[in-house]
C-alpha atoms as a PDB file:
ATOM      1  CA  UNK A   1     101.825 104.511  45.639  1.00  0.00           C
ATOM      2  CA  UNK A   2      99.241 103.106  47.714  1.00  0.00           C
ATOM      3  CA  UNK A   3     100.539 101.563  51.823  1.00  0.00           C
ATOM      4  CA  UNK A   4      99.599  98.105  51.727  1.00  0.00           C
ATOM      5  CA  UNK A   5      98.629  97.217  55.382  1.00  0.00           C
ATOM      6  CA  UNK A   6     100.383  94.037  57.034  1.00  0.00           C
ATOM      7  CA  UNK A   7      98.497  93.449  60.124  1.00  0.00           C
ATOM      8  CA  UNK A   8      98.826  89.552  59.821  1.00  0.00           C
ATOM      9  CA  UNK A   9     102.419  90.149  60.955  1.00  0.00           C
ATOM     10  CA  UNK A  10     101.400  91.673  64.309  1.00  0.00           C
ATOM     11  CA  UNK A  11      98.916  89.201  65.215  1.00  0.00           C
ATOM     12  CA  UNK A  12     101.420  86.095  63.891  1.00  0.00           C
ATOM     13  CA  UNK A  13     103.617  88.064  66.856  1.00  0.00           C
ATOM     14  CA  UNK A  14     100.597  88.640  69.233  1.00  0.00           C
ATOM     15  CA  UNK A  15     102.053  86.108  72.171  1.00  0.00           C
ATOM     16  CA  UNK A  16     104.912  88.799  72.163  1.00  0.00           C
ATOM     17  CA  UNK A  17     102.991  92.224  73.151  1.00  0.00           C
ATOM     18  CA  UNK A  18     100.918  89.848  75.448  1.00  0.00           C
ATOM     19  CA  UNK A  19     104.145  89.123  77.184  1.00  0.00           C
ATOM     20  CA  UNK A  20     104.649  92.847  77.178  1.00  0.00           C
ATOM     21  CA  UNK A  21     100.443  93.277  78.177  1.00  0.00           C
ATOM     22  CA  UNK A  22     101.621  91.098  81.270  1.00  0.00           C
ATOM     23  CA  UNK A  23     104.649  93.481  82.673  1.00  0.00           C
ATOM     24  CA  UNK A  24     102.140  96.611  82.195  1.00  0.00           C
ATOM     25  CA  UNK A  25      99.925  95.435  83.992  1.00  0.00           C
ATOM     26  CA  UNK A  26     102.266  94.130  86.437  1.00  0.00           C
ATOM     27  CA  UNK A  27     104.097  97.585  86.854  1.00  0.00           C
ATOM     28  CA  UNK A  28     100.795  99.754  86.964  1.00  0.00           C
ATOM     29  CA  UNK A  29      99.195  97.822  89.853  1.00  0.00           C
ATOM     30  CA  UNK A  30     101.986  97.614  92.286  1.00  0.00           C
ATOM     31  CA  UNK A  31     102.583 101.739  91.154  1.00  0.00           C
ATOM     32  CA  UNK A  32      98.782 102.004  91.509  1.00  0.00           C
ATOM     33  CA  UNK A  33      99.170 100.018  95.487  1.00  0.00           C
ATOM     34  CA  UNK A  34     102.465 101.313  96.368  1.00  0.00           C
ATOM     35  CA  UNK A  35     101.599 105.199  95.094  1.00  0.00           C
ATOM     36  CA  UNK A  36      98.212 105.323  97.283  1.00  0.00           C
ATOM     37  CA  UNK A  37      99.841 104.200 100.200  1.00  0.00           C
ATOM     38  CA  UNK A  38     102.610 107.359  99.718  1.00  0.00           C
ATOM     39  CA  UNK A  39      99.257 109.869  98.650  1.00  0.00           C
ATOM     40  CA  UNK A  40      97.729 108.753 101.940  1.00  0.00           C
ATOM     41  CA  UNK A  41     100.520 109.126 104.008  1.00  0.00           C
ATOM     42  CA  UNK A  42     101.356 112.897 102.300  1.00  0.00           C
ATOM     43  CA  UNK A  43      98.070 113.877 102.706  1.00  0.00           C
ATOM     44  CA  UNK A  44      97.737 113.095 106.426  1.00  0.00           C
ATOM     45  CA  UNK A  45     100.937 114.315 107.688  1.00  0.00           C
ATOM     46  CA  UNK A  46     100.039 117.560 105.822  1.00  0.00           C
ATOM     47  CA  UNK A  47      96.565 117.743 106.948  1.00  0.00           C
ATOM     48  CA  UNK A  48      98.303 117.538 110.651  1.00  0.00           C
ATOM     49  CA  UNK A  49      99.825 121.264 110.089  1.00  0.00           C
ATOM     50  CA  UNK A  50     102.913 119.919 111.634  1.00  0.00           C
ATOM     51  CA  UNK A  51     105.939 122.231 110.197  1.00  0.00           C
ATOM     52  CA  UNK A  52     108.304 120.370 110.713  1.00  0.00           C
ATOM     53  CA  UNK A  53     106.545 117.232 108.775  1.00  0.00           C
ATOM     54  CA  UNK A  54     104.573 119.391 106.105  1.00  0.00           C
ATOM     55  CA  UNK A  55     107.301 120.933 104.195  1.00  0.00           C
ATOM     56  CA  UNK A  56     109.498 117.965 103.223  1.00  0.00           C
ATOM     57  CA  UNK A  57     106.098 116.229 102.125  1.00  0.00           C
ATOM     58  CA  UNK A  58     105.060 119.808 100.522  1.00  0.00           C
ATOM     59  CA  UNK A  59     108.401 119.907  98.459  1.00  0.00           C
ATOM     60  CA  UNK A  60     107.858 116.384  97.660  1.00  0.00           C
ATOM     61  CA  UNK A  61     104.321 116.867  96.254  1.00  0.00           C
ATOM     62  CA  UNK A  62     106.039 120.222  93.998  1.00  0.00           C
ATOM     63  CA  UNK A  63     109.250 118.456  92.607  1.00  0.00           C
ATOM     64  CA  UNK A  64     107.245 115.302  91.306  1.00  0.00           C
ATOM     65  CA  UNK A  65     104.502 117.582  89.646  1.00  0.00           C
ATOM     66  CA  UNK A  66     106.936 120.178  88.462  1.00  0.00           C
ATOM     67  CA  UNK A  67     109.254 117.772  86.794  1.00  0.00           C
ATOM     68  CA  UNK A  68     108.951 115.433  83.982  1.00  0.00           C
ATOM     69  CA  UNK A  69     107.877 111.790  84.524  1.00  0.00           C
ATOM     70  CA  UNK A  70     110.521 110.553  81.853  1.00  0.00           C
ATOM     71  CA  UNK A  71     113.182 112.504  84.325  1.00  0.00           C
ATOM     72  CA  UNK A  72     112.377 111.302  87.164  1.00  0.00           C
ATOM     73  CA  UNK A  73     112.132 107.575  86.189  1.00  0.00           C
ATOM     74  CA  UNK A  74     115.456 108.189  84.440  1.00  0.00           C
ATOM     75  CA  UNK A  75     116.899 109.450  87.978  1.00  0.00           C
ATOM     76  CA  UNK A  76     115.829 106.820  90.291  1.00  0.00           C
ATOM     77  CA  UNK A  77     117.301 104.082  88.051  1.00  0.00           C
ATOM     78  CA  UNK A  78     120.427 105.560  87.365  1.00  0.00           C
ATOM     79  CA  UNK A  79     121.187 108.074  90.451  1.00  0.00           C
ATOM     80  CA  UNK A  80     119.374 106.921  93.128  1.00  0.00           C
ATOM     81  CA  UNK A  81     121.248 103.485  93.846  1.00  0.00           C
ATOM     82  CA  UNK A  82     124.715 105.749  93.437  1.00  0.00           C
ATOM     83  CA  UNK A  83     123.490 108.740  96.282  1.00  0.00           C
ATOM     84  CA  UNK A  84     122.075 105.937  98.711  1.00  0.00           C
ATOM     85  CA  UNK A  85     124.410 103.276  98.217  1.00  0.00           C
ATOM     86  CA  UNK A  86     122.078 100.488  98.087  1.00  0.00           C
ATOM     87  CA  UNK A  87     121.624  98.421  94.896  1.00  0.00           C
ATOM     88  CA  UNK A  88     117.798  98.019  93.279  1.00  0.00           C
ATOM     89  CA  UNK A  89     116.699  96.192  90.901  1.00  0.00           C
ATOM     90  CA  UNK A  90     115.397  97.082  87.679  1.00  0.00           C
ATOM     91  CA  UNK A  91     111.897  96.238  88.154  1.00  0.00           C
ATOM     92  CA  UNK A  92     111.706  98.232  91.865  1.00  0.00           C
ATOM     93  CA  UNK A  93     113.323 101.166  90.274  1.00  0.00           C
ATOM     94  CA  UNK A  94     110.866 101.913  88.443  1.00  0.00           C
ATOM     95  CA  UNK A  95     107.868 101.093  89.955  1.00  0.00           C
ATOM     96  CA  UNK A  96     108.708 102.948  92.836  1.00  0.00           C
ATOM     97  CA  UNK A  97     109.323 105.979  90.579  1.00  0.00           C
ATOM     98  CA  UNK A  98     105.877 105.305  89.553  1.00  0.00           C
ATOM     99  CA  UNK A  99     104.772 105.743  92.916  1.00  0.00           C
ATOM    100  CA  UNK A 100     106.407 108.634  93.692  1.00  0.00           C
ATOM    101  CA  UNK A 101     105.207 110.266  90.874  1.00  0.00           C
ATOM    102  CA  UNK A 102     101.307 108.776  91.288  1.00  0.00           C
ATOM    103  CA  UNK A 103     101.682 109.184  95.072  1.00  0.00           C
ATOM    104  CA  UNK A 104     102.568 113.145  95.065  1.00  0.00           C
ATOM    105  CA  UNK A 105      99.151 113.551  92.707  1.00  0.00           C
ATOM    106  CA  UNK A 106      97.281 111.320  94.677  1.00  0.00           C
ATOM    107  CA  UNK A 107      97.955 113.201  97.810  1.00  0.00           C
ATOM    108  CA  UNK A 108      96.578 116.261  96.478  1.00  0.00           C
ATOM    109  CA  UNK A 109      93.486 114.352  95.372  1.00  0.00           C
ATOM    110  CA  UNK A 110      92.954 112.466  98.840  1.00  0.00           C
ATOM    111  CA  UNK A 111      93.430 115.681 101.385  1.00  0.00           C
ATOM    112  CA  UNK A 112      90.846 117.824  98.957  1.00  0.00           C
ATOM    113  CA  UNK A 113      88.722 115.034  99.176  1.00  0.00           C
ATOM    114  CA  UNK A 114      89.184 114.928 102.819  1.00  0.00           C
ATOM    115  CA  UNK A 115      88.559 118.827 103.377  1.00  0.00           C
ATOM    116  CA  UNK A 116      85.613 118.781 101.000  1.00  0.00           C
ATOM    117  CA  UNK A 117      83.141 117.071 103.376  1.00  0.00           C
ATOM    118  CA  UNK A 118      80.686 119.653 105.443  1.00  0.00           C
ATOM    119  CA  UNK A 119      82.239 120.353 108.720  1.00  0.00           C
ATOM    120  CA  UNK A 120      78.823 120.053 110.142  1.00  0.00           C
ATOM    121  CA  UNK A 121      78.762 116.579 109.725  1.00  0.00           C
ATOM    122  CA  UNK A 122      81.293 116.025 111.309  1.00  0.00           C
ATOM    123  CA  UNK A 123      80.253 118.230 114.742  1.00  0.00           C
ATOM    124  CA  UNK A 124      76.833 116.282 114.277  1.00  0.00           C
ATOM    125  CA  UNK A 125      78.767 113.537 114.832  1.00  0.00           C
ATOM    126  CA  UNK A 126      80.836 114.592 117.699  1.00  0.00           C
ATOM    127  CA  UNK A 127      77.495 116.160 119.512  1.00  0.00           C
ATOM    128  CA  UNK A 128      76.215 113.002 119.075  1.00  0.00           C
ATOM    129  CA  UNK A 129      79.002 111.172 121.049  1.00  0.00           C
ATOM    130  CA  UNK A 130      81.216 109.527 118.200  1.00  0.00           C
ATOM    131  CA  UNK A 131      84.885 109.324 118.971  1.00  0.00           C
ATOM    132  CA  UNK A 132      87.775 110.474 116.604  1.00  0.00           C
ATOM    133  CA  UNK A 133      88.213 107.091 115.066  1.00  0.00           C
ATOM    134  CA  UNK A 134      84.128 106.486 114.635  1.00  0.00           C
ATOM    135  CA  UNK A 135      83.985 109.740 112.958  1.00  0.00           C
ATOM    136  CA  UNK A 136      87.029 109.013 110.709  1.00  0.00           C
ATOM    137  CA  UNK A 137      85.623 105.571 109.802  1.00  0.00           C
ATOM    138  CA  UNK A 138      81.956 106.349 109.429  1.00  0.00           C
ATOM    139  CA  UNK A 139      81.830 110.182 107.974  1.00  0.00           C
ATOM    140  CA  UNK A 140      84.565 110.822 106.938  1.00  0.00           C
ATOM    141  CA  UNK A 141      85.953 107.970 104.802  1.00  0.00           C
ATOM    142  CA  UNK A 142      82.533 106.898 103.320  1.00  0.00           C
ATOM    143  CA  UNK A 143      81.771 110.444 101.942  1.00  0.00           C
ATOM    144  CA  UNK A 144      85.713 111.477 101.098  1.00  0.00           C
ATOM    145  CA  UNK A 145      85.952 107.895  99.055  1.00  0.00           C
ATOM    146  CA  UNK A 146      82.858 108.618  97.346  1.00  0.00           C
ATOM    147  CA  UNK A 147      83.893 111.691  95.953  1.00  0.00           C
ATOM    148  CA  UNK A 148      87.907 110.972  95.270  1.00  0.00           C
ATOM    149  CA  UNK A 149      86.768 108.148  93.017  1.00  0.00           C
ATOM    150  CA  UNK A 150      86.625 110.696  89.923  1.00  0.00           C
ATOM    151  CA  UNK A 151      90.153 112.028  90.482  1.00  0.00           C
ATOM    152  CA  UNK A 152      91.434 108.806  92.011  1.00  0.00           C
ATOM    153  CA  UNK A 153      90.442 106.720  88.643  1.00  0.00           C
ATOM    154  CA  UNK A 154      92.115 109.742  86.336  1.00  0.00           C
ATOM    155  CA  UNK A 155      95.573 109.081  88.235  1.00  0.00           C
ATOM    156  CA  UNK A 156      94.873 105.244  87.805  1.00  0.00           C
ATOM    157  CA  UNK A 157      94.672 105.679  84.195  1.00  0.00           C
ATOM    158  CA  UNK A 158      97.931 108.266  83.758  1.00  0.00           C
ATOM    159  CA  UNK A 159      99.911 105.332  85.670  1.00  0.00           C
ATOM    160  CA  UNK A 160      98.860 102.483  83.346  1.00  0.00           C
ATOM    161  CA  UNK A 161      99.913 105.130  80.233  1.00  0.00           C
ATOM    162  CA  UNK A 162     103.448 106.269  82.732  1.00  0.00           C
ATOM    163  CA  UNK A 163     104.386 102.821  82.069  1.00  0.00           C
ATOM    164  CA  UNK A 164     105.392 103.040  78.675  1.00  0.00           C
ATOM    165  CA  UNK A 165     108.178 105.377  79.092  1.00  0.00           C
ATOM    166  CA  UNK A 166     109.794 102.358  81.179  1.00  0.00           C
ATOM    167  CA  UNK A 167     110.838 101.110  77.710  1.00  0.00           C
ATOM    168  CA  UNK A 168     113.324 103.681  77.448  1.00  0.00           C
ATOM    169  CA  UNK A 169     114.969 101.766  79.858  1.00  0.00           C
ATOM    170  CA  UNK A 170     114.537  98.398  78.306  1.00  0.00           C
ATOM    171  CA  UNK A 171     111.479  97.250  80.934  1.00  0.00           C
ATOM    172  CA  UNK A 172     109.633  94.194  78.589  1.00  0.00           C
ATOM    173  CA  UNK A 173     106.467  96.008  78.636  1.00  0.00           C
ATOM    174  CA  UNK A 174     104.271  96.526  76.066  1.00  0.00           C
ATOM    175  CA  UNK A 175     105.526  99.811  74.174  1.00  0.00           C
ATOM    176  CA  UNK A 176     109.358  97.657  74.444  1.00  0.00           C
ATOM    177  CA  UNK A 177     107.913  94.308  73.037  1.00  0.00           C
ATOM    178  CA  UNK A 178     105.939  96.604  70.015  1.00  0.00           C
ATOM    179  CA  UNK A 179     109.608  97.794  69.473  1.00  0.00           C
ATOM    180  CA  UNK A 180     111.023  94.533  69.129  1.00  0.00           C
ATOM    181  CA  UNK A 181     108.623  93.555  66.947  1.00  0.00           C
ATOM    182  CA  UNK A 182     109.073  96.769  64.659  1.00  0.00           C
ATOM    183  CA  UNK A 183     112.802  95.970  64.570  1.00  0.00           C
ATOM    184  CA  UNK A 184     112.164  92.341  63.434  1.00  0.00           C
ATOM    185  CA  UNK A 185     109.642  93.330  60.912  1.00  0.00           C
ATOM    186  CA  UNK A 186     109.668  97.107  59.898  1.00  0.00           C
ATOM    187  CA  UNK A 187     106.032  97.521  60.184  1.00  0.00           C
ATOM    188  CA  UNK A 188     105.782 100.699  62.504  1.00  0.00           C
ATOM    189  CA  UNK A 189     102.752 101.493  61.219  1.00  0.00           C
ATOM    190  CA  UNK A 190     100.584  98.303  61.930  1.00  0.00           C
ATOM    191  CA  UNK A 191     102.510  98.079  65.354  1.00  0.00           C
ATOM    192  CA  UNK A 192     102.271 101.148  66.980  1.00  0.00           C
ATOM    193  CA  UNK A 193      98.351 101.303  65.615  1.00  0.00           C
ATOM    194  CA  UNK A 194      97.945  97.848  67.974  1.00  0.00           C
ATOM    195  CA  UNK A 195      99.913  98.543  71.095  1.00  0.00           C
ATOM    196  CA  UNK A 196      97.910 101.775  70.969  1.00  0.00           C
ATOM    197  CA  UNK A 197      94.544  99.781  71.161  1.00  0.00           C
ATOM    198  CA  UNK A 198      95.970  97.979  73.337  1.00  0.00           C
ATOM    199  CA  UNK A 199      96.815 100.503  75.444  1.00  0.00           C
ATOM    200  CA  UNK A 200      93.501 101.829  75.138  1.00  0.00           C
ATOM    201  CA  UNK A 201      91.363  98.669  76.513  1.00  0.00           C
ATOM    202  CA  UNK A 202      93.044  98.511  79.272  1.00  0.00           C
ATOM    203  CA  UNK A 203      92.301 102.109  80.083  1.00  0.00           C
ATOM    204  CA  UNK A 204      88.961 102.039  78.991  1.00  0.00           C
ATOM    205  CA  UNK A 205      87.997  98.699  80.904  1.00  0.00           C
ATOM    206  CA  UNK A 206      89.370 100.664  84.298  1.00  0.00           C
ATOM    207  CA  UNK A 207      87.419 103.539  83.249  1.00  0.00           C
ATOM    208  CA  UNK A 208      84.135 101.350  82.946  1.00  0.00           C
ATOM    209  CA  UNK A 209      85.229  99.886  86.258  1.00  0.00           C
ATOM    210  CA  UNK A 210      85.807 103.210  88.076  1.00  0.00           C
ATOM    211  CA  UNK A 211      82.234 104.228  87.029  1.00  0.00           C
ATOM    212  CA  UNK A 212      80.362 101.152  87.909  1.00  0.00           C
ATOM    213  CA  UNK A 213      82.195 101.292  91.204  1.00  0.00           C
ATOM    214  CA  UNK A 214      81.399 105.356  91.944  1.00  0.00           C
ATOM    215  CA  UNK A 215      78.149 104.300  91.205  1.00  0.00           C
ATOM    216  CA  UNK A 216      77.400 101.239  93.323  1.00  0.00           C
ATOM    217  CA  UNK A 217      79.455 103.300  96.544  1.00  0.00           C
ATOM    218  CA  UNK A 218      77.119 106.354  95.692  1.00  0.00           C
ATOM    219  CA  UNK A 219      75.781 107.392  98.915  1.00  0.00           C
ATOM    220  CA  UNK A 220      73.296 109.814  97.785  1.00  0.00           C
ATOM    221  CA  UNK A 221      70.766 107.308  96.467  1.00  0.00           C
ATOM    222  CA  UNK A 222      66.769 108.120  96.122  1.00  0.00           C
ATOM    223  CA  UNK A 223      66.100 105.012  94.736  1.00  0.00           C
ATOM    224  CA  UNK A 224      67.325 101.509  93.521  1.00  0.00           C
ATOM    225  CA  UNK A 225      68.623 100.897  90.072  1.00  0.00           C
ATOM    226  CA  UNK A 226      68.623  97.550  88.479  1.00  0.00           C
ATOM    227  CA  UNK A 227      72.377  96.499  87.518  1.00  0.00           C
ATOM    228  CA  UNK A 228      71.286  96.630  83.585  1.00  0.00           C
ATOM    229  CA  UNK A 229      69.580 100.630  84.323  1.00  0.00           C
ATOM    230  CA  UNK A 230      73.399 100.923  85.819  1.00  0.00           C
ATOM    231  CA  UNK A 231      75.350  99.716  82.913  1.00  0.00           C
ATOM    232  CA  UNK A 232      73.389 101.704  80.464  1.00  0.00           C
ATOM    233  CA  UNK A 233      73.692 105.186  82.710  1.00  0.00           C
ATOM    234  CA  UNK A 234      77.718 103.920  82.628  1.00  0.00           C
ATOM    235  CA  UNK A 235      77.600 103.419  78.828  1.00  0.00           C
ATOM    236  CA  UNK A 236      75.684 107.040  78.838  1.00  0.00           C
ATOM    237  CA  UNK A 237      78.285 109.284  80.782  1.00  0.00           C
ATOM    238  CA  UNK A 238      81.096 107.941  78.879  1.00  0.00           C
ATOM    239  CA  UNK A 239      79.826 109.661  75.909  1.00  0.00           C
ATOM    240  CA  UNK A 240      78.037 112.681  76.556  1.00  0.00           C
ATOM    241  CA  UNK A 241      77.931 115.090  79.513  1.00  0.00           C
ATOM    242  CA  UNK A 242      75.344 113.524  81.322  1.00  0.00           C
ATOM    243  CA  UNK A 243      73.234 110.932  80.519  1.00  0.00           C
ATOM    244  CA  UNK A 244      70.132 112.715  80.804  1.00  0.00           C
END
């Protein structure tokens, strides 16, 4: 017996998993702001050496890679109001779970990025009169972004996918509207199949993104690209090694 494929029911419910499209986005950009702020702030106050600073932010960094996402989104909506007494919404529950969890990656990403640049540029620049906050802002920070863009763009894309285990918890994104819509309709198949592409062009547009903008802040340069030579080296890497 042959599966006869109904996807005229999903798109007759499209304005539904846009609705969903909508919160996801929503919840992965303020997780995406929110979390860099926290990675910044972790990496700097452990790049200070200060004891007394490092090893809160240090067991920090451990629990939220050593413990499941679903866990630890499950935790801050349910036992964090209780322990701190305050009441949080829904949506800030779980975006800043989000964070924390995108934040304690994101650390790690920003203070190897930071220790990766050639400490002789930076006494070049200190020999050459710069003060702390010149060499911060003009070697530092241009050659660190540069190369964190990579690693930076992977932990965008894990937060857009994080999102989707906020359904558990009955957030109207788009894994919780596909649900709805599989409970109305009992077409799993068909459903899940879409939300998944879904899914996947949003990742895939911030992936093309990501690219185009590693390679317009590229500060090694010999010479000048055109912007179509650009979008066909982008097209290139994202299929094969290099694009030769």
């Amino acid at each position: 017996m042959s599966y006869e494929f109904r996807f005229d029911i999903v798109w007759a419910n499209i304005d539904v998993l846009l609705l969903g499209v909508e919160m996801t986005i929503l919840l992965s950009f303020m997780a995406m702001v929110l979390g860099t702020i926290i990675g910044i702030v972790t990496a700097v106050i452990r790049l200070r050496g200060i004891r007394l600073l490092s090893y809160p932010m240090i067991a920090y960094v451990e629990v939220f890679r050593g413990t499941p996402a679903l866990v630890q989104i499950v935790w801050i909506y349910y036992c964090l109001p209780i322990i701190i007494g305050i009441e949080m919404s829904a949506f800030f529950s779980l975006v800043l779970a989000m964070a924390l969890n995108s934040g304690a990656y994101l650390s790690e990403v920003f203070r190897a990025g930071i220790q990766g640049i050639d400490k002789g540029h930076i006494d070049a620049a200190y020999a050459l009169g710069f003060r702390s906050g010149q060499v911060t802002r003009r070697i530092i920070l241009p050659q660190a972004a540069y190369r964190m863009i990579p690693a930076v763009g992977n932990v965008f894309i894990t937060s857009i996918k994080l999102s989707s285990l906020c359904s558990v918890l009955g957030m109207a994104e788009l894994m919780y509207q596909g649900q709805l819509v599989i409970a109305n309709y009992f077409r799993p198949i068909e459903v899940f199949t879409v939300v998944a592409g879904i899914y996947l062009v949003m990742t895939y547009s911030t992936s093309l993104f990501l690219i185009f903008l590693e390679r317009r802040l590229a500060w090694k340069k010999r010479e000048k690209v055109p912007l179509r030579e650009q979008f066909k080296l982008i097209w290139a890497s994202l299929f094969r090694l290099s694009p030769g």
